[in-house]
N, C-alpha and C. Protein backbone atom coordinates (compact mmCIF):
# COMPACT_ATOMS: atom_id res chain seq x y z
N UNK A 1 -23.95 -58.27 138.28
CA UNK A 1 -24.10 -56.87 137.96
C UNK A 1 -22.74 -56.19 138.05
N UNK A 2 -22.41 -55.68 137.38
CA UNK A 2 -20.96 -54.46 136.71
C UNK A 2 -20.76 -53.73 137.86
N UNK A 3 -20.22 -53.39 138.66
CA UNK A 3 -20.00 -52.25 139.09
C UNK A 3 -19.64 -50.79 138.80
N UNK A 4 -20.57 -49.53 138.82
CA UNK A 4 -20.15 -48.38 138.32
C UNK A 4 -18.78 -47.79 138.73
N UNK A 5 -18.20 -47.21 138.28
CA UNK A 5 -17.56 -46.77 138.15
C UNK A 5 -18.10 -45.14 138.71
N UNK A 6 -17.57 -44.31 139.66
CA UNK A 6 -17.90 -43.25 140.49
C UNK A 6 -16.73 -42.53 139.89
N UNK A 7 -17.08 -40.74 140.22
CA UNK A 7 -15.99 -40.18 139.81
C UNK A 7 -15.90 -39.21 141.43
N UNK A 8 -14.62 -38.73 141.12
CA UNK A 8 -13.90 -38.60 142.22
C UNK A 8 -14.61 -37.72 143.15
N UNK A 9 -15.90 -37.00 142.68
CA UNK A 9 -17.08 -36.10 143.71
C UNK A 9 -17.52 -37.50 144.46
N UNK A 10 -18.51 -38.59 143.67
CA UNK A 10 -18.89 -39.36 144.16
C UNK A 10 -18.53 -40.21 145.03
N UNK A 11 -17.02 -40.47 144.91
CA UNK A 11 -16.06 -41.26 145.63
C UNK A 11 -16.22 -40.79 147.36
N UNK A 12 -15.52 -39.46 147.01
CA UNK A 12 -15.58 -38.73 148.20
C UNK A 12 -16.90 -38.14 149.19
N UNK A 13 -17.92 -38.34 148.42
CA UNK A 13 -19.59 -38.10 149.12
C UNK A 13 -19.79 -39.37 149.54
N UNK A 14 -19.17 -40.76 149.29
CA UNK A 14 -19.49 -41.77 150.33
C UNK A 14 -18.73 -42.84 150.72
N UNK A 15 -17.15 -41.53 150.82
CA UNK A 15 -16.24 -42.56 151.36
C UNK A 15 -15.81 -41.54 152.89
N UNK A 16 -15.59 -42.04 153.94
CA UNK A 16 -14.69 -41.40 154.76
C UNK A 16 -13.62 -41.75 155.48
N UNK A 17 -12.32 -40.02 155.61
CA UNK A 17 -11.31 -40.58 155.76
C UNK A 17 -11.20 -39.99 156.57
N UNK A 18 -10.60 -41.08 157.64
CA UNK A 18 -9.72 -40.66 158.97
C UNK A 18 -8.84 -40.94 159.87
N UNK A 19 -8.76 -40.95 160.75
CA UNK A 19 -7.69 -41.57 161.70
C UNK A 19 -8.20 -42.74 162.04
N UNK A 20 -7.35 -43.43 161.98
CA UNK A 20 -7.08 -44.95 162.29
C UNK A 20 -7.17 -44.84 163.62
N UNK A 21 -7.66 -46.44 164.01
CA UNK A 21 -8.52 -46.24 165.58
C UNK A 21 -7.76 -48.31 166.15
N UNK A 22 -7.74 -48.35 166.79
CA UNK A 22 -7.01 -49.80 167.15
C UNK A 22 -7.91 -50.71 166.63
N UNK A 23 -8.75 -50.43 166.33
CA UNK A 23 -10.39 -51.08 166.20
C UNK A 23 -10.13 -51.63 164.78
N UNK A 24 -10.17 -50.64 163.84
CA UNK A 24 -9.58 -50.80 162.45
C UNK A 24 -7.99 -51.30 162.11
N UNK A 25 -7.48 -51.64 162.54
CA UNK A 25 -6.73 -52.90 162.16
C UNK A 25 -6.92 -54.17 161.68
N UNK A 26 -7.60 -54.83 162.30
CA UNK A 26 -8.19 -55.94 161.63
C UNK A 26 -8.33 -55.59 159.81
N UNK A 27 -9.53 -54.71 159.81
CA UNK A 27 -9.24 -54.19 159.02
C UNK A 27 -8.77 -53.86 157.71
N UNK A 28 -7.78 -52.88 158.48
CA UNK A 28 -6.58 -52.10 156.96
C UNK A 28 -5.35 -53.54 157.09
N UNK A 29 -5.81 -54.75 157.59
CA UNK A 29 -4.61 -55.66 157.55
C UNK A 29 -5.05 -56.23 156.34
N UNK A 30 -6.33 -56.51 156.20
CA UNK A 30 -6.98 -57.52 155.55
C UNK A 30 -7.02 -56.60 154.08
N UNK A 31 -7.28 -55.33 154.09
CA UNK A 31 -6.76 -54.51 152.66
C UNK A 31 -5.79 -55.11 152.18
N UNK A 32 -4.40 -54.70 152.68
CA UNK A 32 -2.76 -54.37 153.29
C UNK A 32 -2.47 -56.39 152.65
N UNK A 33 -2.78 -57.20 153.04
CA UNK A 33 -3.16 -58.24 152.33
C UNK A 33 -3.54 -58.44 150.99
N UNK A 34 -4.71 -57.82 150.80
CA UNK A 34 -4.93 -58.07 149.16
C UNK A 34 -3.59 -57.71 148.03
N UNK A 35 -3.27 -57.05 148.73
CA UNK A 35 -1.89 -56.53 147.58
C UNK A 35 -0.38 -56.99 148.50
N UNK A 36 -0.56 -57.55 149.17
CA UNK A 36 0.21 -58.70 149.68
C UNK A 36 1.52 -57.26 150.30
N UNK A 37 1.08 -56.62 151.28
CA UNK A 37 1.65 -55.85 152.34
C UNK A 37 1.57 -55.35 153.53
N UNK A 38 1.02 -56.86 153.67
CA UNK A 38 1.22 -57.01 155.46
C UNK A 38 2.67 -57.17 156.09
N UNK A 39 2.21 -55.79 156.89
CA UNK A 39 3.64 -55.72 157.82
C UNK A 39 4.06 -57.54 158.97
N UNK A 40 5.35 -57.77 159.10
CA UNK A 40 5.99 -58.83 159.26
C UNK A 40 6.80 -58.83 160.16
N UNK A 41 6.38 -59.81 161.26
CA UNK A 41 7.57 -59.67 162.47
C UNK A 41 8.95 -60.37 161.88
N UNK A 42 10.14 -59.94 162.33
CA UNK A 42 11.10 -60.55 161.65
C UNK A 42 11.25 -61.94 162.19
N UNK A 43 11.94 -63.24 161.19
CA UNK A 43 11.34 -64.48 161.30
C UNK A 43 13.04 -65.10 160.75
N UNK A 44 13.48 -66.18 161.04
CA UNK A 44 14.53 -66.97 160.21
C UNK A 44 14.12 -66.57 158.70
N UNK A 45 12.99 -66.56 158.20
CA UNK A 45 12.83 -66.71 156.68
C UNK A 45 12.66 -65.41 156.15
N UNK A 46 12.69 -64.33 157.08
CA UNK A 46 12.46 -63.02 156.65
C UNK A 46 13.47 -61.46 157.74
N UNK A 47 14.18 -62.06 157.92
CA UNK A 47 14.99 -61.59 158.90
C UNK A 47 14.63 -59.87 159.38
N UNK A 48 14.42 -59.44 157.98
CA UNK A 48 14.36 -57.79 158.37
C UNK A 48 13.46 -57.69 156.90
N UNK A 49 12.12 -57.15 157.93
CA UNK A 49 10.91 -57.39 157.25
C UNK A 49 10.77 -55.87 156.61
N UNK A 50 9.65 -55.91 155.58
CA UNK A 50 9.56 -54.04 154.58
C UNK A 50 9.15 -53.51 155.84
N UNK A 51 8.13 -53.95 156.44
CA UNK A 51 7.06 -53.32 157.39
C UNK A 51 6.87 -54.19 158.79
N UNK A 52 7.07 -53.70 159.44
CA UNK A 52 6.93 -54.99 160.91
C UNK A 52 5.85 -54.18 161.62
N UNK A 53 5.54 -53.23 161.57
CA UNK A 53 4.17 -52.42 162.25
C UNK A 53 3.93 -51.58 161.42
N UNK A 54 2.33 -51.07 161.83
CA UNK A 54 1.41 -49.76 161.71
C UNK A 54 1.26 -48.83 162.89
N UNK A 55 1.62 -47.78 162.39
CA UNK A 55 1.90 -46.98 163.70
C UNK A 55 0.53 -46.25 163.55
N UNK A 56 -0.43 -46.69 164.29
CA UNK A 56 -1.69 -45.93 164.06
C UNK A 56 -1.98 -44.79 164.25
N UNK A 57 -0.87 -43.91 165.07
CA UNK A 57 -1.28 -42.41 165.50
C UNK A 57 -0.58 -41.78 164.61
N UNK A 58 -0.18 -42.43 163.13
CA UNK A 58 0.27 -41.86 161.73
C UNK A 58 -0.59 -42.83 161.16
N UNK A 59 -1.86 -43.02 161.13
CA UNK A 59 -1.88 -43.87 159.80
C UNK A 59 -3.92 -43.65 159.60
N UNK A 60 -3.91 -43.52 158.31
CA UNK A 60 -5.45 -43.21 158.36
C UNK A 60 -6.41 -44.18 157.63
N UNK A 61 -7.80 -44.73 157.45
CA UNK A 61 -8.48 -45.58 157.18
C UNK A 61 -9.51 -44.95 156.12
N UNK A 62 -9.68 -45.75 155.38
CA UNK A 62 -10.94 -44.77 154.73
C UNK A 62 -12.09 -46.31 154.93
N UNK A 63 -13.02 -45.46 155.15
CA UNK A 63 -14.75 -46.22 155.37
C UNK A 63 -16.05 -46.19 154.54
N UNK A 64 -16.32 -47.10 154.36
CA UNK A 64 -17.87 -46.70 153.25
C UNK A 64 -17.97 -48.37 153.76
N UNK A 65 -19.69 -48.34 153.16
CA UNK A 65 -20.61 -49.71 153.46
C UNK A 65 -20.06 -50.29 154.75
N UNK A 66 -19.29 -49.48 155.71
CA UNK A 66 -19.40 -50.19 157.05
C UNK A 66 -18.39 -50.77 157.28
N UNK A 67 -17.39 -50.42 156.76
CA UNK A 67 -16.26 -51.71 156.46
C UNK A 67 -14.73 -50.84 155.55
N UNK A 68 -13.90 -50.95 156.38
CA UNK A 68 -12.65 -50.22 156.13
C UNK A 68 -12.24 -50.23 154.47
N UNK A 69 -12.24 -49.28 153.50
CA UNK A 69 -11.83 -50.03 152.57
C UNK A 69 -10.81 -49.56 152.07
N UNK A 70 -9.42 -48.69 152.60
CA UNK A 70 -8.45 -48.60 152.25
C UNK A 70 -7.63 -47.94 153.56
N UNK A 71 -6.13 -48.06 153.41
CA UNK A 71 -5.60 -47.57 154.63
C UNK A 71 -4.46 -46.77 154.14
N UNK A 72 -3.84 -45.71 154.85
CA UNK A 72 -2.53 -45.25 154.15
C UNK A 72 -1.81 -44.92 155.28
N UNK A 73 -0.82 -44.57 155.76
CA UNK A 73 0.32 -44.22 157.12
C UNK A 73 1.64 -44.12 156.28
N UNK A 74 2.21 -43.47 157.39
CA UNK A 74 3.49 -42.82 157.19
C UNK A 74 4.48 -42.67 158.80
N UNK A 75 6.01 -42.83 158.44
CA UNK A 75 6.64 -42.73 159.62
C UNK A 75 7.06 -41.23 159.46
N UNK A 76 7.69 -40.57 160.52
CA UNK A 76 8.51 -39.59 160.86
C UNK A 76 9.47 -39.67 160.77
N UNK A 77 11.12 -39.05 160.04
CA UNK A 77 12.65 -39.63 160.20
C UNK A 77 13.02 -38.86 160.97
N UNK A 78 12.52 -37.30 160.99
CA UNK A 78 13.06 -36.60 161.50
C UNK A 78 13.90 -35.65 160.79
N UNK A 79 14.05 -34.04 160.90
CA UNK A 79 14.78 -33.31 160.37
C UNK A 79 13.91 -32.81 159.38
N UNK A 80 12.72 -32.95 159.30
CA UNK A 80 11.85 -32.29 158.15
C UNK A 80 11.42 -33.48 157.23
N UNK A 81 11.63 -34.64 157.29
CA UNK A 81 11.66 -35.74 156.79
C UNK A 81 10.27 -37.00 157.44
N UNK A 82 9.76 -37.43 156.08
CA UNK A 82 8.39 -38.52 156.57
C UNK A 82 9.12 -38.75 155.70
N UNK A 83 8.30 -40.78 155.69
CA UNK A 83 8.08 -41.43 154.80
C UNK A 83 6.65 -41.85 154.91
N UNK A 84 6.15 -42.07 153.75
CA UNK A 84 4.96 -42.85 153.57
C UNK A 84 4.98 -44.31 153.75
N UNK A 85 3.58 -45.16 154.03
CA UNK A 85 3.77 -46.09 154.32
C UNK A 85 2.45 -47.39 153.99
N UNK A 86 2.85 -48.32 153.43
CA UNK A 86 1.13 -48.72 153.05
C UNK A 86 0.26 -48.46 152.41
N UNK A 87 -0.07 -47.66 151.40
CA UNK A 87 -1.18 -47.16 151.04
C UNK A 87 -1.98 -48.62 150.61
N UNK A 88 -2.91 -48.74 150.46
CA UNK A 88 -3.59 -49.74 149.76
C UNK A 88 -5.27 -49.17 149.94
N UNK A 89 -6.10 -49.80 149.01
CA UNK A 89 -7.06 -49.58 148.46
C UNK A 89 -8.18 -50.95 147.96
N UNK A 90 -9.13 -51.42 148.66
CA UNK A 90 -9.63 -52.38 147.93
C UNK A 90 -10.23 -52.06 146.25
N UNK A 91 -9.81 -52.99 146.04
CA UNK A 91 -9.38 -52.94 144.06
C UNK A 91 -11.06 -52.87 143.61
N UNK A 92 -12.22 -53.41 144.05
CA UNK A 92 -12.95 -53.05 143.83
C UNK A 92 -13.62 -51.48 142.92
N UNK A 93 -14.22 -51.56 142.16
CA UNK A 93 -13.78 -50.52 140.92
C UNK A 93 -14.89 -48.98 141.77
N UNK A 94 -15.69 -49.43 142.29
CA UNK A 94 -16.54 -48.62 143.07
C UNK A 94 -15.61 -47.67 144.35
N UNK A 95 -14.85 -48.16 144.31
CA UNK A 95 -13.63 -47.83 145.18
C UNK A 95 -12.45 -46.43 144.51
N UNK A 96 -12.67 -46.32 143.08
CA UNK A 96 -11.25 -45.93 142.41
C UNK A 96 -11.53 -44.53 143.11
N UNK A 97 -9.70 -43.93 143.43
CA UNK A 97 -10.49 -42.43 143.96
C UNK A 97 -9.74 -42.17 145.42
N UNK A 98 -10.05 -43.66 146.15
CA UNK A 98 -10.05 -43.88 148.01
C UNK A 98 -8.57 -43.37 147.36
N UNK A 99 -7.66 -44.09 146.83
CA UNK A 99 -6.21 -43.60 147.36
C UNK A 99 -5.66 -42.20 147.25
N UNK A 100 -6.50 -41.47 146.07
CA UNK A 100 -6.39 -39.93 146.32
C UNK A 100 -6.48 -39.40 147.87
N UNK A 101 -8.17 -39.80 148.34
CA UNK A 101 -8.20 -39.20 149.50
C UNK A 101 -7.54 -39.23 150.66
N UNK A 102 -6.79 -40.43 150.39
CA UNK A 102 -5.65 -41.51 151.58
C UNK A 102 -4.79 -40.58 151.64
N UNK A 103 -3.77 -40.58 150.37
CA UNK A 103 -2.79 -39.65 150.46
C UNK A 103 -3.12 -38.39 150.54
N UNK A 104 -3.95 -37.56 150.49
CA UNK A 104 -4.12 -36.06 150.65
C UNK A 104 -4.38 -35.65 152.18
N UNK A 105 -4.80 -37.09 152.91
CA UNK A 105 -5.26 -36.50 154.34
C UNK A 105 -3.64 -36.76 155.06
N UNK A 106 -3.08 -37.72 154.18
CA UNK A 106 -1.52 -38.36 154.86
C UNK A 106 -0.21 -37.26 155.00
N UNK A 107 -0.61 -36.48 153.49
CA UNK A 107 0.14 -35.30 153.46
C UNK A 107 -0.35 -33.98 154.17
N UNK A 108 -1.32 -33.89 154.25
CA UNK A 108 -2.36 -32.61 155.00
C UNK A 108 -1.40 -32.70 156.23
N UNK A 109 -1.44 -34.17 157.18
CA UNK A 109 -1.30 -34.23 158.39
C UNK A 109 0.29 -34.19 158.69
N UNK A 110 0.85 -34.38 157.58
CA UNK A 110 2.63 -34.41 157.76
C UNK A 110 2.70 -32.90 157.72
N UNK A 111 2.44 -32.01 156.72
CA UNK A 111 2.34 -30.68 156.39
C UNK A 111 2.51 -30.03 158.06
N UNK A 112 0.96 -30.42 158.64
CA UNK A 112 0.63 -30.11 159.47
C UNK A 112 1.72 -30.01 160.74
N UNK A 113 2.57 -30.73 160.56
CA UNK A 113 3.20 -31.53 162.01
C UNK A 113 4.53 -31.15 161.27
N UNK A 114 4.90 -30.14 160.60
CA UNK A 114 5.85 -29.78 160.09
C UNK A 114 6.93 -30.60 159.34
N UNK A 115 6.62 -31.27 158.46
CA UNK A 115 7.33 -32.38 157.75
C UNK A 115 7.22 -31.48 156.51
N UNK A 116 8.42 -31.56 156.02
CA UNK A 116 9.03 -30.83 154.80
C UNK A 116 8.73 -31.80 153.21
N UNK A 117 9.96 -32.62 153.45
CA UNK A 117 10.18 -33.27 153.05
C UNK A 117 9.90 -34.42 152.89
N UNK A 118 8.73 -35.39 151.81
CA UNK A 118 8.17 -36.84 151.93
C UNK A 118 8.96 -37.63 150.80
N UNK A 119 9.00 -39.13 151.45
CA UNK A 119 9.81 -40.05 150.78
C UNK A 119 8.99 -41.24 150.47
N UNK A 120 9.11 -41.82 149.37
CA UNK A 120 7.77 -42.89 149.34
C UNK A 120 8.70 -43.59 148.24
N UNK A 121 8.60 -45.45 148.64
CA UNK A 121 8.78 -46.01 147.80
C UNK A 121 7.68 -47.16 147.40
N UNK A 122 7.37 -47.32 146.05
CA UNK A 122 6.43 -48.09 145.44
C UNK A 122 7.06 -48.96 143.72
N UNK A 123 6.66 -50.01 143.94
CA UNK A 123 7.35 -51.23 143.03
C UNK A 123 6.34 -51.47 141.61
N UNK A 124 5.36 -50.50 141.52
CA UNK A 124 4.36 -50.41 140.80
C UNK A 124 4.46 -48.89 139.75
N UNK A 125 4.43 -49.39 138.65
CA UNK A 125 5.14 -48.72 137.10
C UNK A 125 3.39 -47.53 137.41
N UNK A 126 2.53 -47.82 137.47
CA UNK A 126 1.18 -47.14 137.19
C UNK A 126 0.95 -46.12 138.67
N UNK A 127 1.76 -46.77 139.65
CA UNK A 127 1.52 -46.27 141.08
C UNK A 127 2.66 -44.77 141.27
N UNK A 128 3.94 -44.89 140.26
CA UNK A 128 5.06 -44.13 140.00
C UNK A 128 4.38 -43.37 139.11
N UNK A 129 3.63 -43.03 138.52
CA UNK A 129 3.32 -42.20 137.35
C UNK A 129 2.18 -41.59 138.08
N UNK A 130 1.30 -42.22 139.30
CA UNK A 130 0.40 -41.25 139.96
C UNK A 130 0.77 -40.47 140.72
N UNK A 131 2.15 -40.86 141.78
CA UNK A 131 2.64 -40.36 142.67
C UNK A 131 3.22 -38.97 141.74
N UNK A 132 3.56 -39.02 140.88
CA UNK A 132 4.34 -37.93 139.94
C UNK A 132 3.44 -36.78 139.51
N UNK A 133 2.41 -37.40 138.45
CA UNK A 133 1.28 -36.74 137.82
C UNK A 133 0.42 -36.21 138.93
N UNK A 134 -0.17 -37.01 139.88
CA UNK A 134 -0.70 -36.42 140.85
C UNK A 134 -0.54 -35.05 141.80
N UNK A 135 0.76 -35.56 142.54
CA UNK A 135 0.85 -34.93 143.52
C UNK A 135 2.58 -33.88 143.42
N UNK A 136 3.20 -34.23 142.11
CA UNK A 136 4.57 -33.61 142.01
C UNK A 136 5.81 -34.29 142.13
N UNK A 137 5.26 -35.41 143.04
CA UNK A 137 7.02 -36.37 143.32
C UNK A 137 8.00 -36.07 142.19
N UNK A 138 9.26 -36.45 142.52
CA UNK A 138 10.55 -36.61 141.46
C UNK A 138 10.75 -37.86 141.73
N UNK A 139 11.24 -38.61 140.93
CA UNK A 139 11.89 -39.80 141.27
C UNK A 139 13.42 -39.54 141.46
N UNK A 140 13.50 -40.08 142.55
CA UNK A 140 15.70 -40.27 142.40
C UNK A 140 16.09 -41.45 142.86
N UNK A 141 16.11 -42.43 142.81
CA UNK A 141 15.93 -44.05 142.75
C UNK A 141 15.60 -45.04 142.73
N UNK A 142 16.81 -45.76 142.98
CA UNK A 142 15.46 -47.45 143.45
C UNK A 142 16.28 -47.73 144.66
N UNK A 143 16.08 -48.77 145.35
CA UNK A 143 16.30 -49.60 146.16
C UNK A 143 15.70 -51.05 146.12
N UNK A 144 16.96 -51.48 146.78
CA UNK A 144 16.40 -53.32 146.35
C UNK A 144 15.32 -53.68 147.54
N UNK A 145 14.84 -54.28 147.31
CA UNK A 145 13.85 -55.07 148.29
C UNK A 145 14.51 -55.70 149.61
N UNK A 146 13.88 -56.03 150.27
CA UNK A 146 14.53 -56.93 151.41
C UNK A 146 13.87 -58.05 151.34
N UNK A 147 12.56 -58.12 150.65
CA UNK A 147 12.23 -59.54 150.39
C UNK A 147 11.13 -59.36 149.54
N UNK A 148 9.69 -60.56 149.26
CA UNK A 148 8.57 -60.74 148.46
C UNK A 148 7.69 -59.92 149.19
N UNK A 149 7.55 -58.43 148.94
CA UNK A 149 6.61 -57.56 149.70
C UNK A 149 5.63 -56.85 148.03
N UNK A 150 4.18 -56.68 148.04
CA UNK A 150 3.86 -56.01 147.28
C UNK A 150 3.60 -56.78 146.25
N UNK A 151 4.77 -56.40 144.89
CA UNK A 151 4.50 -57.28 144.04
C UNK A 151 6.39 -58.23 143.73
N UNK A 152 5.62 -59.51 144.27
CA UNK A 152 6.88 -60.39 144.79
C UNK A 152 7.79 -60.54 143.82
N UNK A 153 7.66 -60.02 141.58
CA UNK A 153 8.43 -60.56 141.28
C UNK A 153 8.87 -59.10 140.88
N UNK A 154 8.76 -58.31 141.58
CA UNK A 154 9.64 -56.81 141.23
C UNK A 154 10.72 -57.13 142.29
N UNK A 155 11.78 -57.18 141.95
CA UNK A 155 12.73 -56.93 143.05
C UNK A 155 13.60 -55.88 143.91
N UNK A 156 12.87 -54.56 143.35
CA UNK A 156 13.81 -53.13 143.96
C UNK A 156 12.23 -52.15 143.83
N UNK A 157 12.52 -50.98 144.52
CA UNK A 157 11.48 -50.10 145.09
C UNK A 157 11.72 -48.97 143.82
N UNK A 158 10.82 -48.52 143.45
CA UNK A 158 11.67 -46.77 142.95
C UNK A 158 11.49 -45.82 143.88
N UNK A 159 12.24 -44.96 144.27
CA UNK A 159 12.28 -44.37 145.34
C UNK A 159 11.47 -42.94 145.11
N UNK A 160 10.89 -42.06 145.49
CA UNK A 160 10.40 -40.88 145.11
C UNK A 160 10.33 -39.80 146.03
N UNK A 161 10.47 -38.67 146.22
CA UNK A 161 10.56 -37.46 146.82
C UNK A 161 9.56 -36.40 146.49
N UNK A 162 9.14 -36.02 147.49
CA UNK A 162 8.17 -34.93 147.28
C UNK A 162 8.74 -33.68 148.46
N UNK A 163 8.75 -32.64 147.87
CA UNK A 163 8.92 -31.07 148.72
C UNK A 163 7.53 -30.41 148.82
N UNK A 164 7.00 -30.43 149.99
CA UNK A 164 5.65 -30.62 150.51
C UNK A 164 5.29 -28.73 150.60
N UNK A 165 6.55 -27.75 150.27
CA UNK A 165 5.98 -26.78 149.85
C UNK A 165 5.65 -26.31 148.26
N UNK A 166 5.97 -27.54 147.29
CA UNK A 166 5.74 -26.88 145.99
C UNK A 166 4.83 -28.32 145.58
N UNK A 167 4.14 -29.00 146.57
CA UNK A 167 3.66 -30.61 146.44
C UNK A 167 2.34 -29.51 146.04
N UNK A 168 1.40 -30.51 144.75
CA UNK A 168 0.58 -29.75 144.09
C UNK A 168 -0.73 -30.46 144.79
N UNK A 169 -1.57 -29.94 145.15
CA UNK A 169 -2.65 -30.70 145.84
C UNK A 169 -3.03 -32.18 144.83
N UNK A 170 -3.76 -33.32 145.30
CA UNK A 170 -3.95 -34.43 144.27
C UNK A 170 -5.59 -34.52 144.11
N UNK A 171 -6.42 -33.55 145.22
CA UNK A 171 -7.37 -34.28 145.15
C UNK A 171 -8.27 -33.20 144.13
N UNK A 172 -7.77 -32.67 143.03
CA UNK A 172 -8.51 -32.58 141.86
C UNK A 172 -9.36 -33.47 140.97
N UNK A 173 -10.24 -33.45 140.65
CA UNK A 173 -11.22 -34.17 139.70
C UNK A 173 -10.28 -34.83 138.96
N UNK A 174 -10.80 -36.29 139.11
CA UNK A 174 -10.00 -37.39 138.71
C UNK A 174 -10.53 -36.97 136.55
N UNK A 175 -9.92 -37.14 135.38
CA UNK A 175 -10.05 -36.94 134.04
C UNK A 175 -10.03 -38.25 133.65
């Protein structure tokens, strides 16, 4: 049987998002996996890893059927400055939607905690055009990889910026 396809009311009437709990790790690892971005202790073969932790008292889970099905977090730099961190989403099509709500609670809570300024890098051509269309980002670079994180045969990040007082809300009705 097909899976429907939900629109972004439906998404959100039976998905929920919130703070990440130690519990849910397991988890947003096993998401964070499917798209091959599990954070990495540094190793001889990986010296200085994208991600070596989840800082859970920045990082939020979304839930439906009982069972974590997307995660998103972000660090602090300091000076008015986050970065984002992780987003992922099980690809499942009943799912499309979760990463709106990921990032809107990710930015709500940076907003909140006085973060100005958000920095997010993503190696994905369709993921750069949401971050933009969505929510306002600019792009102003790339950066190279430090290793096979994400998608292993992209080798540099595009870098993106968002100013979290002219950042346009995302969680409008998906078209």
């Amino acid at each position: 049987m097909a899976a429907k396809l939900l629109d972004h009311e439906t998404v959100a009437s039976a998905v929920v998002v919130r703070k990440m709990r130690g519990d849910d790790l397991p988890g947003a690892l096993e998401i964070l996996r499917l798209w091959n971005m599990v954070p990495l202790a540094p190793s001889a073969e990986v010296p200085e890893p994208e991600r070596t932790t989840i800082n859970i008292d920045n990082a939020f889970v979304a839930e439906a059927e009982g069972r974590i099905v997307g995660t998103g977090s972000y660090f602090i730099l300091g000076d008015g400055w986050a970065e984002t961190a992780s987003l992922a989403v099980d690809p499942a099509p009943r799912f499309a939607g979760v990463g709106i709500l990921l990032q809107q609670a990710r930015l709500d809570e940076m907003r909140a905690r006085g973060v100005r300024w958000v920095r997010t890098e993503t190696d994905r051509p369709a993921t750069v055009r949401w971050y933009v269309q969505r929510f306002g980002y600019r792009i102003v670079g790339a950066n190279p990889k430090k290793h096979a994180f994400s998608l292993p045969d992209v080798d540099h990040w595009t870098v993106l910026e968002l100013d979290l007082e002219e950042a346009r809300p995302g969680a409008e009705p998906l078209r």
